[in-house]
C-alpha atoms as a PDB file:
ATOM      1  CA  UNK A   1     -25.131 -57.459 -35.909  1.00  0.00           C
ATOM      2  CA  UNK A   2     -28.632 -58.424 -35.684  1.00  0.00           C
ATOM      3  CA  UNK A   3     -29.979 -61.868 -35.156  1.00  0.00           C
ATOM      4  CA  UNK A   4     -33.349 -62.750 -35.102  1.00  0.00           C
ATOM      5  CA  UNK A   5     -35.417 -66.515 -33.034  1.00  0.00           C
ATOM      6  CA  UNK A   6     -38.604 -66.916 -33.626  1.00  0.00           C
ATOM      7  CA  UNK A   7     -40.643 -69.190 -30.550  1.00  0.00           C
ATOM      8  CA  UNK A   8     -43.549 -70.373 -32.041  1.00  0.00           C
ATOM      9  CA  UNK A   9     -44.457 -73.099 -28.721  1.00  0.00           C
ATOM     10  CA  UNK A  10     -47.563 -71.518 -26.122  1.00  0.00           C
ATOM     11  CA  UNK A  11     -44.632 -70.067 -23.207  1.00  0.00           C
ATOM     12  CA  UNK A  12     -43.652 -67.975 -20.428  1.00  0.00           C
ATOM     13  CA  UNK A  13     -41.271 -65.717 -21.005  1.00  0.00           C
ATOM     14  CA  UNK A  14     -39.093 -63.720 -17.615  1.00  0.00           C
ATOM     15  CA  UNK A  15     -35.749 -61.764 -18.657  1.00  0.00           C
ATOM     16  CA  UNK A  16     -32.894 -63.178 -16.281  1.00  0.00           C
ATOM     17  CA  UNK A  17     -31.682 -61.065 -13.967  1.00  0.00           C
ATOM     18  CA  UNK A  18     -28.210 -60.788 -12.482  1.00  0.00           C
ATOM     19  CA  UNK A  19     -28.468 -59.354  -9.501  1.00  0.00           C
ATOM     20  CA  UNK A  20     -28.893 -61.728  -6.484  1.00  0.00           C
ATOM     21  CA  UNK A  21     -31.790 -60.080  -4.959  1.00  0.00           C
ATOM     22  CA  UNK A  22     -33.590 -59.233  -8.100  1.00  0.00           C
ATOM     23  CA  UNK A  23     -33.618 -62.765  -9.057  1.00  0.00           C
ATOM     24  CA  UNK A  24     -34.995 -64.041  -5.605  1.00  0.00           C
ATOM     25  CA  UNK A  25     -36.960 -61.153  -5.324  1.00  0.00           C
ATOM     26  CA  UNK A  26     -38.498 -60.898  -9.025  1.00  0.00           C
ATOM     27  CA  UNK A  27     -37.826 -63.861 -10.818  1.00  0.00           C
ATOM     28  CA  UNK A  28     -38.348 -66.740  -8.363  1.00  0.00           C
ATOM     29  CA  UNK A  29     -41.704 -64.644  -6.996  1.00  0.00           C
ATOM     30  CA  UNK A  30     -43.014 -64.853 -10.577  1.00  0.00           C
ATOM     31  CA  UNK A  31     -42.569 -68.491 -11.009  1.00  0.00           C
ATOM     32  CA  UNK A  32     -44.458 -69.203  -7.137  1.00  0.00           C
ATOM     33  CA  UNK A  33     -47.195 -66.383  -8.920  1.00  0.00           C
ATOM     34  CA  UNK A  34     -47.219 -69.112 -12.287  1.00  0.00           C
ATOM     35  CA  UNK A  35     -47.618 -72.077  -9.509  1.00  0.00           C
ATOM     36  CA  UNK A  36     -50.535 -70.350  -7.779  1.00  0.00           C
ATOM     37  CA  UNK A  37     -52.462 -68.671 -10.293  1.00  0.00           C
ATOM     38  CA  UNK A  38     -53.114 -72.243 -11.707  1.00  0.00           C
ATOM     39  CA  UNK A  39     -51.719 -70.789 -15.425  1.00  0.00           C
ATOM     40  CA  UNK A  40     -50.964 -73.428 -17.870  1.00  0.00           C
ATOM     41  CA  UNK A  41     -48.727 -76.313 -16.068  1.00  0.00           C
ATOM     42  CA  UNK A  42     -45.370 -77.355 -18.051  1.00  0.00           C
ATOM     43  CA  UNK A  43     -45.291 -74.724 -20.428  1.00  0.00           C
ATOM     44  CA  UNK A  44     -41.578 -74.048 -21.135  1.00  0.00           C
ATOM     45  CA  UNK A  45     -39.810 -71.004 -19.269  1.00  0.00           C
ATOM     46  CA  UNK A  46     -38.075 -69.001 -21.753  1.00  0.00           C
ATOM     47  CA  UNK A  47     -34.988 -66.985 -20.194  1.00  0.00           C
ATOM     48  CA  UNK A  48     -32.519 -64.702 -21.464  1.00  0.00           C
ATOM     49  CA  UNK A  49     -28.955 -66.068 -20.617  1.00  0.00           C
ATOM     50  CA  UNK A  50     -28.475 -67.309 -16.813  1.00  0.00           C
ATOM     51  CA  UNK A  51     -25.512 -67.763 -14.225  1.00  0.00           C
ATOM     52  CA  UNK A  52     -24.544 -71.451 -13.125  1.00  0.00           C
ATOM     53  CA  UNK A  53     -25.699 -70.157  -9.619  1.00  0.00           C
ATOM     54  CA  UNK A  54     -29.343 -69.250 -11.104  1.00  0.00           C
ATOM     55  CA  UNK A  55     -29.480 -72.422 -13.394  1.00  0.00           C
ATOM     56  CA  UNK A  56     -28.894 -74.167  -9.846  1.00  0.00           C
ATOM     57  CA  UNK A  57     -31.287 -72.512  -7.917  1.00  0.00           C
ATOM     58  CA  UNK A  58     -34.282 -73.099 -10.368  1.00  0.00           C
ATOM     59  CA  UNK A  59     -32.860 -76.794 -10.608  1.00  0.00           C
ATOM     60  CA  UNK A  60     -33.202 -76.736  -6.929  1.00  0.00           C
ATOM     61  CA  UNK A  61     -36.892 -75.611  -7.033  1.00  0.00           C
ATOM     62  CA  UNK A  62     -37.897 -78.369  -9.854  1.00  0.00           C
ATOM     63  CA  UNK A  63     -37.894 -75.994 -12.845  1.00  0.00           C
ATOM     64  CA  UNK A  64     -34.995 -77.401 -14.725  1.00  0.00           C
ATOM     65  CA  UNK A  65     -37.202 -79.238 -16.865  1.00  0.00           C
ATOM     66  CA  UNK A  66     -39.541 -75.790 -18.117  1.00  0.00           C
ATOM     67  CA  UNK A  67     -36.088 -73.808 -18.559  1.00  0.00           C
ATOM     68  CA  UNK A  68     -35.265 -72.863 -21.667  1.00  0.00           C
ATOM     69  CA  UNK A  69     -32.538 -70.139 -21.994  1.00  0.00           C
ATOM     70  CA  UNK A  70     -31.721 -68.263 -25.305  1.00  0.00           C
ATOM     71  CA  UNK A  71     -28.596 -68.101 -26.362  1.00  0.00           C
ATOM     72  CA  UNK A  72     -26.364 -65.341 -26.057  1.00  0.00           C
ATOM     73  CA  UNK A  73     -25.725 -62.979 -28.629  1.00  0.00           C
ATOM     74  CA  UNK A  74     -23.023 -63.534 -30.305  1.00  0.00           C
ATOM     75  CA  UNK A  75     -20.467 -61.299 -30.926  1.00  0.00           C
ATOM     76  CA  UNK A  76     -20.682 -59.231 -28.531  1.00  0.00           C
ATOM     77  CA  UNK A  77     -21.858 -56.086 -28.713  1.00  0.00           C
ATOM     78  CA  UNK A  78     -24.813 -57.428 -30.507  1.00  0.00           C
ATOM     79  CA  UNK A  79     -28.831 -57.549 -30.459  1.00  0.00           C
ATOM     80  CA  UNK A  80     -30.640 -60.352 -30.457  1.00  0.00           C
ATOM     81  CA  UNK A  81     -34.461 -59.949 -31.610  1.00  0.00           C
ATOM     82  CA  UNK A  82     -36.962 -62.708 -30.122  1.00  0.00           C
ATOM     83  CA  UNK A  83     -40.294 -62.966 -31.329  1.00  0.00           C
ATOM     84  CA  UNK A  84     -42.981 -64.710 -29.448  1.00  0.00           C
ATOM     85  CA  UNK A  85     -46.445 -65.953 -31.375  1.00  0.00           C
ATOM     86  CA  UNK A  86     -48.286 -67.132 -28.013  1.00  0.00           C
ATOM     87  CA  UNK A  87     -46.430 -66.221 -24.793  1.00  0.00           C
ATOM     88  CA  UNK A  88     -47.386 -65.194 -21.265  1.00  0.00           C
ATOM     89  CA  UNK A  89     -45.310 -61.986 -19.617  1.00  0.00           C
ATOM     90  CA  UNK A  90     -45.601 -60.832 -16.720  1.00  0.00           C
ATOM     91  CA  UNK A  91     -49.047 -59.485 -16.088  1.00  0.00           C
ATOM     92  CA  UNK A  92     -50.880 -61.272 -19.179  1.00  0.00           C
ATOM     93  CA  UNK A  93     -51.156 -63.843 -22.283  1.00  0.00           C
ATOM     94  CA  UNK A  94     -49.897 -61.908 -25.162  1.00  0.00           C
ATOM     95  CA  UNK A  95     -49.868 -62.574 -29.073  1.00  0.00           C
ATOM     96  CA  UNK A  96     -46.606 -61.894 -31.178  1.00  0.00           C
ATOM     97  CA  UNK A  97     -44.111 -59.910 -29.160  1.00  0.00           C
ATOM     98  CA  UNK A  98     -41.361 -59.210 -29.928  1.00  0.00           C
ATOM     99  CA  UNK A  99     -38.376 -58.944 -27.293  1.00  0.00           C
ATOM    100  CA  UNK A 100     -35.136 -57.029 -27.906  1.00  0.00           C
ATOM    101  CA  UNK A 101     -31.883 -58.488 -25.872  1.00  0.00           C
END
């Protein structure tokens, strides 16, 4: 089963990650690196599904209000197909991409 969200909204996007020291190590890095580089303020943070434990930590750090997570895909096993019309990745802004999860 396929299903298919289109963002349309200027974002950010960073894939969750599950392991602890991924997430501090990659994740919370590129939001300080978003902070820094003076990019775009308040843009929304797009996600792929978080843990309570990662929804608390960027609540901790003031980014509760930019999160947006996608849902999961539902049932499971099942791809989800995201595409993005004006969204930042890491490294660059990019024009419609398109994100398989």
């Amino acid at each position: 089963v396929t299903h298919h969200q289109r963002i349309s909204q200027e974002c950010f996007f960073m894939g969750g990650k599950d392991n602890f020291g991924h997430w501090f190590a990659d994740f919370v890095s590129n939001l300080q690196a978003i902070e820094s580089a003076h990019l775009p303020a308040g843009l929304p943070i797009i996600t792929t599904p978080l843990n309570a434990w990662q929804r608390d930590s960027l609540t901790c750090m003031g980014f509760a209000e930019q999160l947006r997570e996608l849902a999961p895909p539902t049932p499971t096993p099942s791809c989800t197909i995201v595409e993005f019309d004006r969204v930042w990745m890491a490294g660059d802004f990019a024009m419609h991409q398109r994100l398989n999860y």
